[in-house]
N, C-alpha and C. Protein backbone atom coordinates (compact mmCIF):
# COMPACT_ATOMS: atom_id res chain seq x y z
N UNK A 1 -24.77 -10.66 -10.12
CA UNK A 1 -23.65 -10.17 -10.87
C UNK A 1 -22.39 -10.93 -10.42
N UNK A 2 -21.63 -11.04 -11.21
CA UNK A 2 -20.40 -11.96 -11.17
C UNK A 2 -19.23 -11.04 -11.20
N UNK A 3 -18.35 -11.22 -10.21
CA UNK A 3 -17.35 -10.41 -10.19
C UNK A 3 -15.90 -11.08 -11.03
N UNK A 4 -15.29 -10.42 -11.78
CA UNK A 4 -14.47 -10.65 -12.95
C UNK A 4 -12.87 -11.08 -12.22
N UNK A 5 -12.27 -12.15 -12.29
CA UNK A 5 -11.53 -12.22 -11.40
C UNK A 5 -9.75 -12.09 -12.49
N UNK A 6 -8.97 -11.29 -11.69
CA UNK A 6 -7.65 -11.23 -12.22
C UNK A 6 -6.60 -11.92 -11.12
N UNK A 7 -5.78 -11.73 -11.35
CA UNK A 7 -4.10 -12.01 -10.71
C UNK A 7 -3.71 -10.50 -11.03
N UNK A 8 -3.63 -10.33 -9.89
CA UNK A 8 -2.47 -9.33 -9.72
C UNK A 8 -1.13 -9.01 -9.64
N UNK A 9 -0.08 -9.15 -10.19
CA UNK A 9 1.29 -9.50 -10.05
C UNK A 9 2.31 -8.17 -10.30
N UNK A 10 3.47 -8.22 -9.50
CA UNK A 10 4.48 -7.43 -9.82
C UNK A 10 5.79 -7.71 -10.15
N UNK A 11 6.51 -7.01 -10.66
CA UNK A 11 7.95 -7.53 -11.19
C UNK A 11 8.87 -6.22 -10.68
N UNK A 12 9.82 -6.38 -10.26
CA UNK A 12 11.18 -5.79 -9.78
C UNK A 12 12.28 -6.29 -10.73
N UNK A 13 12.65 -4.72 -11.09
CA UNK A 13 14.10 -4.34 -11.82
C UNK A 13 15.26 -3.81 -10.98
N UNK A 14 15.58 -5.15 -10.96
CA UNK A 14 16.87 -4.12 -9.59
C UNK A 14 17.92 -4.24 -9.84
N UNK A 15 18.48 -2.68 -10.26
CA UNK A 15 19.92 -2.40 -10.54
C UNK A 15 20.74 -2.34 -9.17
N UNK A 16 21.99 -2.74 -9.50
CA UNK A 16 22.82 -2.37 -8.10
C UNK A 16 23.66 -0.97 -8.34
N UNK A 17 24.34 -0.79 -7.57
CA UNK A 17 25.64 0.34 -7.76
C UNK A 17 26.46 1.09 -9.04
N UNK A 18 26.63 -0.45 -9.84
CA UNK A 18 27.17 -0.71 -10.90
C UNK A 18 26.63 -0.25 -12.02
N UNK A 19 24.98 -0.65 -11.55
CA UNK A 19 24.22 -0.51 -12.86
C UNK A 19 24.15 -1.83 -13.65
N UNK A 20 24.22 -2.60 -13.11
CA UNK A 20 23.96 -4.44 -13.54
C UNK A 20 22.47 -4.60 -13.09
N UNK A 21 21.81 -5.10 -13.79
CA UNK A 21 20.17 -5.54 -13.23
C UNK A 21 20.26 -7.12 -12.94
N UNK A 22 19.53 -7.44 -12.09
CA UNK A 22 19.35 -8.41 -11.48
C UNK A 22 18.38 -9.45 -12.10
N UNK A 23 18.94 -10.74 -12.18
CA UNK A 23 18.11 -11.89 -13.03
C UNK A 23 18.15 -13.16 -12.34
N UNK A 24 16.61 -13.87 -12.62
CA UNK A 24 16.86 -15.37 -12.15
C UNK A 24 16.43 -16.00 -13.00
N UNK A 25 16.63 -17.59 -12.72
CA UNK A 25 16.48 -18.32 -13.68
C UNK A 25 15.47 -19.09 -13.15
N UNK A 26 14.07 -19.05 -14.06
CA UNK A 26 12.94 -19.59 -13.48
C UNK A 26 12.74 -20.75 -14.17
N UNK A 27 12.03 -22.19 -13.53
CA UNK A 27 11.64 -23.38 -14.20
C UNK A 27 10.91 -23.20 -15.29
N UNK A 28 9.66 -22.16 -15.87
CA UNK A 28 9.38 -22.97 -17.01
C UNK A 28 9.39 -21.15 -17.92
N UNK A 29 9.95 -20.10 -17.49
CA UNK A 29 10.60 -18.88 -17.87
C UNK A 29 11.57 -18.64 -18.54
N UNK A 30 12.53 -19.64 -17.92
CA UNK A 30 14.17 -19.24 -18.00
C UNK A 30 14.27 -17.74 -17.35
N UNK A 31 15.20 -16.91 -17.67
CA UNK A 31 16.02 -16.04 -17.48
C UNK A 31 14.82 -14.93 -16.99
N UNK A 32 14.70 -13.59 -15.93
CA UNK A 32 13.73 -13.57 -16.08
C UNK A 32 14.23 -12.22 -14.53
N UNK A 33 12.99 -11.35 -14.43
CA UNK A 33 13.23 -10.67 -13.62
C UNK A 33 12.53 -11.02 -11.94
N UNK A 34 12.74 -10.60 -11.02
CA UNK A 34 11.65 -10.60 -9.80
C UNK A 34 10.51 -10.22 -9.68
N UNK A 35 9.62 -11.28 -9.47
CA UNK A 35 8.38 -10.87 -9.23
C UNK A 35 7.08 -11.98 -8.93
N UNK A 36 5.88 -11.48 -9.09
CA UNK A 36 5.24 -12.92 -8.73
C UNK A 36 3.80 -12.02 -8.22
N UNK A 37 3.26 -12.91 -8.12
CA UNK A 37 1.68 -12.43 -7.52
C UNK A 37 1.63 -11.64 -6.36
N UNK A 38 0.63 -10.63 -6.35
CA UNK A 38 0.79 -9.81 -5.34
C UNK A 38 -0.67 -10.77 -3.73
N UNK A 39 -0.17 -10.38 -2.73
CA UNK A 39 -1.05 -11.70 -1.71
C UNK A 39 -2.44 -10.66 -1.77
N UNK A 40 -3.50 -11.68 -1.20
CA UNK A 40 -4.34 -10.54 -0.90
C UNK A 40 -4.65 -9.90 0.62
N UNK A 41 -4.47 -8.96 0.28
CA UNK A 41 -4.80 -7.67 1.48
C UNK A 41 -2.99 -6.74 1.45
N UNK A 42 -2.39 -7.39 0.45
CA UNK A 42 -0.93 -6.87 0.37
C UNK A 42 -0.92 -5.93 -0.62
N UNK A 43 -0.65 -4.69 -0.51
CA UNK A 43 -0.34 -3.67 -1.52
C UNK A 43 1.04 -3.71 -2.68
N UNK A 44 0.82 -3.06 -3.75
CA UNK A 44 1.84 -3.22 -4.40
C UNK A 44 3.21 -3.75 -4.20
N UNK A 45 4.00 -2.43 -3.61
CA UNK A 45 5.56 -2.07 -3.21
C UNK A 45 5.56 -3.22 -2.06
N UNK A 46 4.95 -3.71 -1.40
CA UNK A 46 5.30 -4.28 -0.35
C UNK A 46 5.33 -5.79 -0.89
N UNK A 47 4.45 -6.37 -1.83
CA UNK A 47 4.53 -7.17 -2.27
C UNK A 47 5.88 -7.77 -3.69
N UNK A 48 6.11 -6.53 -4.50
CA UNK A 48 7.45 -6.38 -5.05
C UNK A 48 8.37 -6.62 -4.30
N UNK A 49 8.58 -6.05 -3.09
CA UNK A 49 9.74 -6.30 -2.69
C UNK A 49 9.75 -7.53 -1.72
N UNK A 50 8.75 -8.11 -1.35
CA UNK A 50 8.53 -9.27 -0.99
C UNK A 50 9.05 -10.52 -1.86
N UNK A 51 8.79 -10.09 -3.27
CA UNK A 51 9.08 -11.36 -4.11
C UNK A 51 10.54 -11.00 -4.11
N UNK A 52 11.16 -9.76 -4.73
CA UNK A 52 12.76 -9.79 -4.89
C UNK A 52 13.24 -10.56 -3.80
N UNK A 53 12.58 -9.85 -2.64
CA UNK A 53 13.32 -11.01 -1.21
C UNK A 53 13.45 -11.82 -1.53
N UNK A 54 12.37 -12.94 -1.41
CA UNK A 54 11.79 -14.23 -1.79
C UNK A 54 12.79 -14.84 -2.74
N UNK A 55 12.77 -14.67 -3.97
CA UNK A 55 13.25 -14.96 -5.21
C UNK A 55 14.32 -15.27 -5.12
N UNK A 56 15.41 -14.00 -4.35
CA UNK A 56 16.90 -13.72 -5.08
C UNK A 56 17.64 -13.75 -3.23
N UNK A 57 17.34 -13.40 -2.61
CA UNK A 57 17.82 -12.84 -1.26
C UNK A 57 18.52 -11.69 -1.21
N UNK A 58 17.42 -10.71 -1.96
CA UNK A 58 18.53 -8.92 -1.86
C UNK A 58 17.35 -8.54 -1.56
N UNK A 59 17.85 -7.71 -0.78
CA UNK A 59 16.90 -6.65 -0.18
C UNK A 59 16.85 -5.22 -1.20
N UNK A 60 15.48 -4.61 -1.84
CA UNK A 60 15.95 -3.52 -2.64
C UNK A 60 14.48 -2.37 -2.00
N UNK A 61 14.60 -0.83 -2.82
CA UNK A 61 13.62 -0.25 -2.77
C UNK A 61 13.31 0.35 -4.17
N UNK A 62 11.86 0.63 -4.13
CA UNK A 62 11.16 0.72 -5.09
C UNK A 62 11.54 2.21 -5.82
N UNK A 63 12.10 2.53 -7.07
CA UNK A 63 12.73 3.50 -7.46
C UNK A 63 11.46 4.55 -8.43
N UNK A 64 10.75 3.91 -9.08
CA UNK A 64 9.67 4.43 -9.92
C UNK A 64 9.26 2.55 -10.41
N UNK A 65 7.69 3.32 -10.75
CA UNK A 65 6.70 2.21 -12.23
C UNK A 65 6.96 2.71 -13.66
N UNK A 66 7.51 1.49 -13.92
CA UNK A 66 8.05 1.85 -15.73
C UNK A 66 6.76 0.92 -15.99
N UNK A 67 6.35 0.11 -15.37
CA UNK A 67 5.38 -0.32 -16.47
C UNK A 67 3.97 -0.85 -16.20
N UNK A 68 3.19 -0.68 -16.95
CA UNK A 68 1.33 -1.43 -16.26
C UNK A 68 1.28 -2.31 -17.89
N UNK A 69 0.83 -3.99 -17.38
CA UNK A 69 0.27 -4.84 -18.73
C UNK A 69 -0.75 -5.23 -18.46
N UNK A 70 -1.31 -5.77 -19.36
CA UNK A 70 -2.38 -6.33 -19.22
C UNK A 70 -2.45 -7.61 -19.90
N UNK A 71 -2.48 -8.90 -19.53
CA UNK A 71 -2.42 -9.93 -20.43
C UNK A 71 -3.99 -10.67 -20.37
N UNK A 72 -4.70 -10.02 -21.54
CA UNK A 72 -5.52 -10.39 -21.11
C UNK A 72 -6.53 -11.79 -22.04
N UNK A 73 -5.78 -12.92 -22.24
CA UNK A 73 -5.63 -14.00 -22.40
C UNK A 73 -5.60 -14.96 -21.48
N UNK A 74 -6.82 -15.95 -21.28
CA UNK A 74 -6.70 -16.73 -20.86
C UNK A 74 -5.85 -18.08 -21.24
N UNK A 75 -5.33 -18.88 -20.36
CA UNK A 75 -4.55 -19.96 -20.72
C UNK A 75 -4.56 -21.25 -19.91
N UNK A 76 -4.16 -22.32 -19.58
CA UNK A 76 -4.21 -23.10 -19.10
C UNK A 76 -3.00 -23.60 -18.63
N UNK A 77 -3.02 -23.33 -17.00
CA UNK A 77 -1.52 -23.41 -16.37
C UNK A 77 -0.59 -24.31 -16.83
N UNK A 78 0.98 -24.80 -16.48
CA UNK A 78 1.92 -25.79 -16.50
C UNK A 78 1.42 -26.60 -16.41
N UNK A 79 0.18 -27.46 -15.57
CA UNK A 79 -0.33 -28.50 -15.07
C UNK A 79 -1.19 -28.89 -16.00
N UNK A 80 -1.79 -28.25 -17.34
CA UNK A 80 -2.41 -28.86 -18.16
C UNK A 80 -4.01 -28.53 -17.83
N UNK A 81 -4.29 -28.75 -16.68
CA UNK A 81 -5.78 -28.46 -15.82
C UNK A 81 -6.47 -27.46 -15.45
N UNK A 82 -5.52 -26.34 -15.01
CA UNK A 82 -5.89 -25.20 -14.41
C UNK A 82 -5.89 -24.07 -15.00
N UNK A 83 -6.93 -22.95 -15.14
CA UNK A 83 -7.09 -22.03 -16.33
C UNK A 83 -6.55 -20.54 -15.36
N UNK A 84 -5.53 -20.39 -15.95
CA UNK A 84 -5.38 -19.09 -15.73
C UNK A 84 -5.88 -17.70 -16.24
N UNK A 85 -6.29 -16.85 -14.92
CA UNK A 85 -7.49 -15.69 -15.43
C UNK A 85 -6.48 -14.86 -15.48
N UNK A 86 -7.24 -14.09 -16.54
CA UNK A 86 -6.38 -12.48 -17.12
C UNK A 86 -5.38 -12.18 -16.18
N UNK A 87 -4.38 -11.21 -16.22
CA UNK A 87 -3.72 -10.57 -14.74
C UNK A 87 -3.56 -9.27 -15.43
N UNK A 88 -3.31 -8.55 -14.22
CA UNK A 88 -2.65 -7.17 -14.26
C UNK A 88 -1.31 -7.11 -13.62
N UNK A 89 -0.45 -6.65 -14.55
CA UNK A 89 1.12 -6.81 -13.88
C UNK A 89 1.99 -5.34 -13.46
N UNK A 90 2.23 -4.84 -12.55
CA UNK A 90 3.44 -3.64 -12.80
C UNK A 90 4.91 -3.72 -12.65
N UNK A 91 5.12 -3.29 -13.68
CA UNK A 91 6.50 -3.38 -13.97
C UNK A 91 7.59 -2.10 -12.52
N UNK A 92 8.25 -2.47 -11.88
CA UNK A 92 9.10 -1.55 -11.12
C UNK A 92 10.50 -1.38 -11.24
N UNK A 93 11.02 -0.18 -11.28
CA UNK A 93 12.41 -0.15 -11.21
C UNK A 93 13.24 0.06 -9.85
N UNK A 94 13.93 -0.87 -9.66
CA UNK A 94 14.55 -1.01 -7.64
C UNK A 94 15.58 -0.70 -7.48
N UNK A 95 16.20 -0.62 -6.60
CA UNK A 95 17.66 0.13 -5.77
C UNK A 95 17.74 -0.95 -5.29
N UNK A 96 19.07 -1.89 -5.40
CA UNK A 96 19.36 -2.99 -4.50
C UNK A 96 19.72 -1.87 -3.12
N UNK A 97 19.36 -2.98 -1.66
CA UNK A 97 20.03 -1.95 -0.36
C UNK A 97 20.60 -2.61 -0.39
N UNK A 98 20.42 -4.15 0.11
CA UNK A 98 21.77 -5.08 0.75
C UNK A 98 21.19 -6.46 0.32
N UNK A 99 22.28 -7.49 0.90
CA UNK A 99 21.89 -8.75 0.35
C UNK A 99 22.90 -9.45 -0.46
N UNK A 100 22.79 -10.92 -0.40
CA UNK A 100 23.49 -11.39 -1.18
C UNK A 100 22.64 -12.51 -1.75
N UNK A 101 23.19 -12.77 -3.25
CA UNK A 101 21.99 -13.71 -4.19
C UNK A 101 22.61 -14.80 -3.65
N UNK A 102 21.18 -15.26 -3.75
CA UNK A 102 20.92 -16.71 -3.07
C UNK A 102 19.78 -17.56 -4.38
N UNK A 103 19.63 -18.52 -4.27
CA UNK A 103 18.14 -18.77 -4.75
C UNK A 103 17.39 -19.12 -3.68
N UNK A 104 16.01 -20.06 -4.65
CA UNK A 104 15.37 -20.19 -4.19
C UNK A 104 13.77 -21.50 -4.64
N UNK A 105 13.24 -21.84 -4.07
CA UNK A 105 12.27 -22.49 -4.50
C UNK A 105 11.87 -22.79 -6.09
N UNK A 106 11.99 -21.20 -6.45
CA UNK A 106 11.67 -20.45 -7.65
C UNK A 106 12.14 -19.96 -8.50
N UNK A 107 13.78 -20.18 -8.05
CA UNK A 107 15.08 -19.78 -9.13
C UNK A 107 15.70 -21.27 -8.93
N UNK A 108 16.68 -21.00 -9.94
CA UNK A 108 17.85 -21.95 -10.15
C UNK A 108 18.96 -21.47 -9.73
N UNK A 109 19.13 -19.86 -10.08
CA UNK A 109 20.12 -19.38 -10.77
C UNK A 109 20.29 -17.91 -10.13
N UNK A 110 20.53 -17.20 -10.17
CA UNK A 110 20.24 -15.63 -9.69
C UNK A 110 21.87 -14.82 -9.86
N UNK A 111 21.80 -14.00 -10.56
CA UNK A 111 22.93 -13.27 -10.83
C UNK A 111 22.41 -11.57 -11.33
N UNK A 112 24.00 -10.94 -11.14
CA UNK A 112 23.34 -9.40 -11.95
C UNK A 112 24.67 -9.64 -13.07
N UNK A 113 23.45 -8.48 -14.02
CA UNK A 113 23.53 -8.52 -15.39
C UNK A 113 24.43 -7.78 -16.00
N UNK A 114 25.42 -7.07 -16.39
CA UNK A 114 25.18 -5.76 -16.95
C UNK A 114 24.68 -5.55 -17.87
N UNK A 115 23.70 -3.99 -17.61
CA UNK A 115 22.70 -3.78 -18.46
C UNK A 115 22.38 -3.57 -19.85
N UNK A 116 23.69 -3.65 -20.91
CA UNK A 116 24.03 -4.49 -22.22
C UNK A 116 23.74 -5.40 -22.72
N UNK A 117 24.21 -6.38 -21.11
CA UNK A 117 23.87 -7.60 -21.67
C UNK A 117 22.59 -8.40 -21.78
N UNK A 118 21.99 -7.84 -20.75
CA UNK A 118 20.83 -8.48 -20.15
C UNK A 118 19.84 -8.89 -21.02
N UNK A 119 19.86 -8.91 -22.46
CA UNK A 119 18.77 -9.26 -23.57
C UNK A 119 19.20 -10.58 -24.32
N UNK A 120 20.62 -10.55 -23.76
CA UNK A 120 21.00 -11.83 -24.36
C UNK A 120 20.63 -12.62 -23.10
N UNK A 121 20.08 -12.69 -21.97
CA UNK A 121 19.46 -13.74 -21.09
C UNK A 121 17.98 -14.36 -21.61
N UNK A 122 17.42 -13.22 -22.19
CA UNK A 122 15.90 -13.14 -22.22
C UNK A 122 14.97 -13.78 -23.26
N UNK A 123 15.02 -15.24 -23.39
CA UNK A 123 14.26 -15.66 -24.54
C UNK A 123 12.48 -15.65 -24.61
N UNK A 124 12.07 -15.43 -23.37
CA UNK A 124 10.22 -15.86 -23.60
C UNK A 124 9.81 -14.44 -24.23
N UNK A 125 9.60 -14.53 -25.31
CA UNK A 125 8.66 -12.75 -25.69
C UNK A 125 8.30 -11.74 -25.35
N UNK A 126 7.38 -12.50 -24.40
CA UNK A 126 6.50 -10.87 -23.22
C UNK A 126 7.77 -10.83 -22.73
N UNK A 127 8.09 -11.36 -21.95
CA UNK A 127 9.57 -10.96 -21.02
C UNK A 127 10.65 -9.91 -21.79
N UNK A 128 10.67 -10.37 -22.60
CA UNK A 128 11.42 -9.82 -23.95
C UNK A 128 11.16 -8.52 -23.74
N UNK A 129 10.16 -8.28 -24.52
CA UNK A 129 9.09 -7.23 -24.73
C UNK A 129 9.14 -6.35 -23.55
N UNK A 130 8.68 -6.90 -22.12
CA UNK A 130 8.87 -5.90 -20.95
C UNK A 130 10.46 -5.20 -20.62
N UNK A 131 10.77 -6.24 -20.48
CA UNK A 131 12.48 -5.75 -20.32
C UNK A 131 13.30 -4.80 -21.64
N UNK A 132 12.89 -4.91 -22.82
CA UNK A 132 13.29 -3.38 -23.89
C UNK A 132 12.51 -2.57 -23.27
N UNK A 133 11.53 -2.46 -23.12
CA UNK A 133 10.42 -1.35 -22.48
C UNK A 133 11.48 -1.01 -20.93
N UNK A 134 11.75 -1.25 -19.83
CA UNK A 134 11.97 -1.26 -18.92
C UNK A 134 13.52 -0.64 -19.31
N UNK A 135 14.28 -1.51 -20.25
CA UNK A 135 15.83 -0.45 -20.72
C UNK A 135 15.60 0.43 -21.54
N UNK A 136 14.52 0.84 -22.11
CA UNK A 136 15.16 2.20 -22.47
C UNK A 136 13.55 2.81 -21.72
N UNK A 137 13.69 2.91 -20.41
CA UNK A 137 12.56 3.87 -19.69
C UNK A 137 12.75 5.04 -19.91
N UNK A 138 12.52 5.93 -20.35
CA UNK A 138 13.00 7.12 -19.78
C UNK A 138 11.70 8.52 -19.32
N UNK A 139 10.97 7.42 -18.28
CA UNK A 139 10.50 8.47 -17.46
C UNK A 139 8.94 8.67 -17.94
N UNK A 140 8.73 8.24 -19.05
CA UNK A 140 7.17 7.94 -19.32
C UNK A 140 6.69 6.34 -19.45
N UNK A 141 5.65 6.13 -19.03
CA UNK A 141 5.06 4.83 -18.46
C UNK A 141 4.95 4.01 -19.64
N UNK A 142 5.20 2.63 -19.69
CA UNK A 142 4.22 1.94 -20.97
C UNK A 142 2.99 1.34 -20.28
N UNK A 143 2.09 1.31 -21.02
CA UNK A 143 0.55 0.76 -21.12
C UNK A 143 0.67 0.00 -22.36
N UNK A 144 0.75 -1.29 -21.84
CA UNK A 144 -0.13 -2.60 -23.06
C UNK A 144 -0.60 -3.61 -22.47
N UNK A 145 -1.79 -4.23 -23.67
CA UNK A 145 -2.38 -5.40 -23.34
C UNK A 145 -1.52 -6.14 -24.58
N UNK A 146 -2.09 -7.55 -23.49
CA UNK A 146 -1.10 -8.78 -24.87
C UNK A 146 -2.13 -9.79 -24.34
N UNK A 147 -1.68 -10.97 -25.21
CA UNK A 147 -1.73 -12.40 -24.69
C UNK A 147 -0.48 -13.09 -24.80
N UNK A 148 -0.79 -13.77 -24.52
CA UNK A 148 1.04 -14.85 -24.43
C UNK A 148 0.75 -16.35 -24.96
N UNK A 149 -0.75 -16.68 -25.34
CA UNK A 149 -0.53 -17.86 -25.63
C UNK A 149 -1.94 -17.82 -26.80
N UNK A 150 -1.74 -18.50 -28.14
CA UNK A 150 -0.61 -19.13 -28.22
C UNK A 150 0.55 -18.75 -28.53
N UNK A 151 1.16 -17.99 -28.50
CA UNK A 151 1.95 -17.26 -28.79
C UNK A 151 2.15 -15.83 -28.49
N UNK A 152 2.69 -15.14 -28.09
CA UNK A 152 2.74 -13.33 -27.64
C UNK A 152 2.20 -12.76 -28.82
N UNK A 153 1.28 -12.36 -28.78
CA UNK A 153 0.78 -10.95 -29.48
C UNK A 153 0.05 -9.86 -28.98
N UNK A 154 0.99 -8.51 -29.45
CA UNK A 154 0.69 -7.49 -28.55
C UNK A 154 -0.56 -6.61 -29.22
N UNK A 155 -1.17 -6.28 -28.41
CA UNK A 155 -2.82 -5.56 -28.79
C UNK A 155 -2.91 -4.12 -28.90
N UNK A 156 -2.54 -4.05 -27.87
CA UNK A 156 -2.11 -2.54 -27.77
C UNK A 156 -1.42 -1.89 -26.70
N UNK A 157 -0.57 -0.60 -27.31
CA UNK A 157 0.62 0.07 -26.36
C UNK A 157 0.30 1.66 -26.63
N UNK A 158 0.54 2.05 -25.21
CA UNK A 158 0.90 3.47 -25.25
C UNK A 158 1.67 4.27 -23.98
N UNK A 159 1.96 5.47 -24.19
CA UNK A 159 2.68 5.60 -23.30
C UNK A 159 1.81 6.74 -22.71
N UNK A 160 2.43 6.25 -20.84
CA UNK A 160 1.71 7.73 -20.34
C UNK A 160 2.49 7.75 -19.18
């Protein structure tokens, strides 16, 4: 028997004080929230807030899960060569503690938003798509599968 292999990944929404959410600007993303593959033997929250670190240089904590996807479309990485397997992603909403934006490897760019504006950053679809889901949370979960290539199309959504 063959064991079915995913990527596991998480994304951080981190509002500050203000209520501005936090954005970077990724090489082949653009505009875009924190997050990134979770390591293995690393649990969720620890890995979320690993990437916000990573990413942006703010330190935040994990506030609630607004969201679980499923993209379950295979594709073939930036590099042309390499096939990327399904993932499972959760969406989180964060409490900046401290920190100041920095980039990084993996940003260009890193700023907060206010949360108005923040859709006029957001051109890739799914991203799109997660981040309306993520602004108007209010306290029940979304559940969807998509693919993203060739193009985003969503399969199915529900809330729980």
């Amino acid at each position: 028997m063959a064991f079915p292999t995913h990527i596991v990944a998480a994304a951080g929404y981190v509002f500050d004080q203000d209520g501005r959410v936090l954005l970077i600007k990724t090489l082949h993303r653009g505009y875009d929230a924190t997050g990134g593959q979770i390591e293995e033997g690393e649990d969720l929250i620890t890995g979320v807030l690993r990437e916000i670190e990573e990413e942006s240089g703010i330190k935040a904590k994990v506030k609630c899960l607004c969201g679980v996807y499923s993209n379950v479309g295979k594709y073939k990485y930036y590099d042309g060569v390499t096939t990327v397997p399904t993932k499972v992603i959760f969406d989180f909403i964060c409490e900046y503690e401290s920190g100041e934006c920095r980039t990084s490897e993996e940003s260009s760019e890193v700023l907060w938003v206010p949360k108005e504006k923040v859709l006029d950053y957001i051109s890739t679809p799914v991203l799109r798509y997660r981040f309306e889901k993520m602004l108007s949370f209010d306290g029940t979960v979304t559940y969807a599968s998509f693919m993203t290539k060739p193009e985003f199309q969503l399969l199915t959504e529900r809330r729980i």
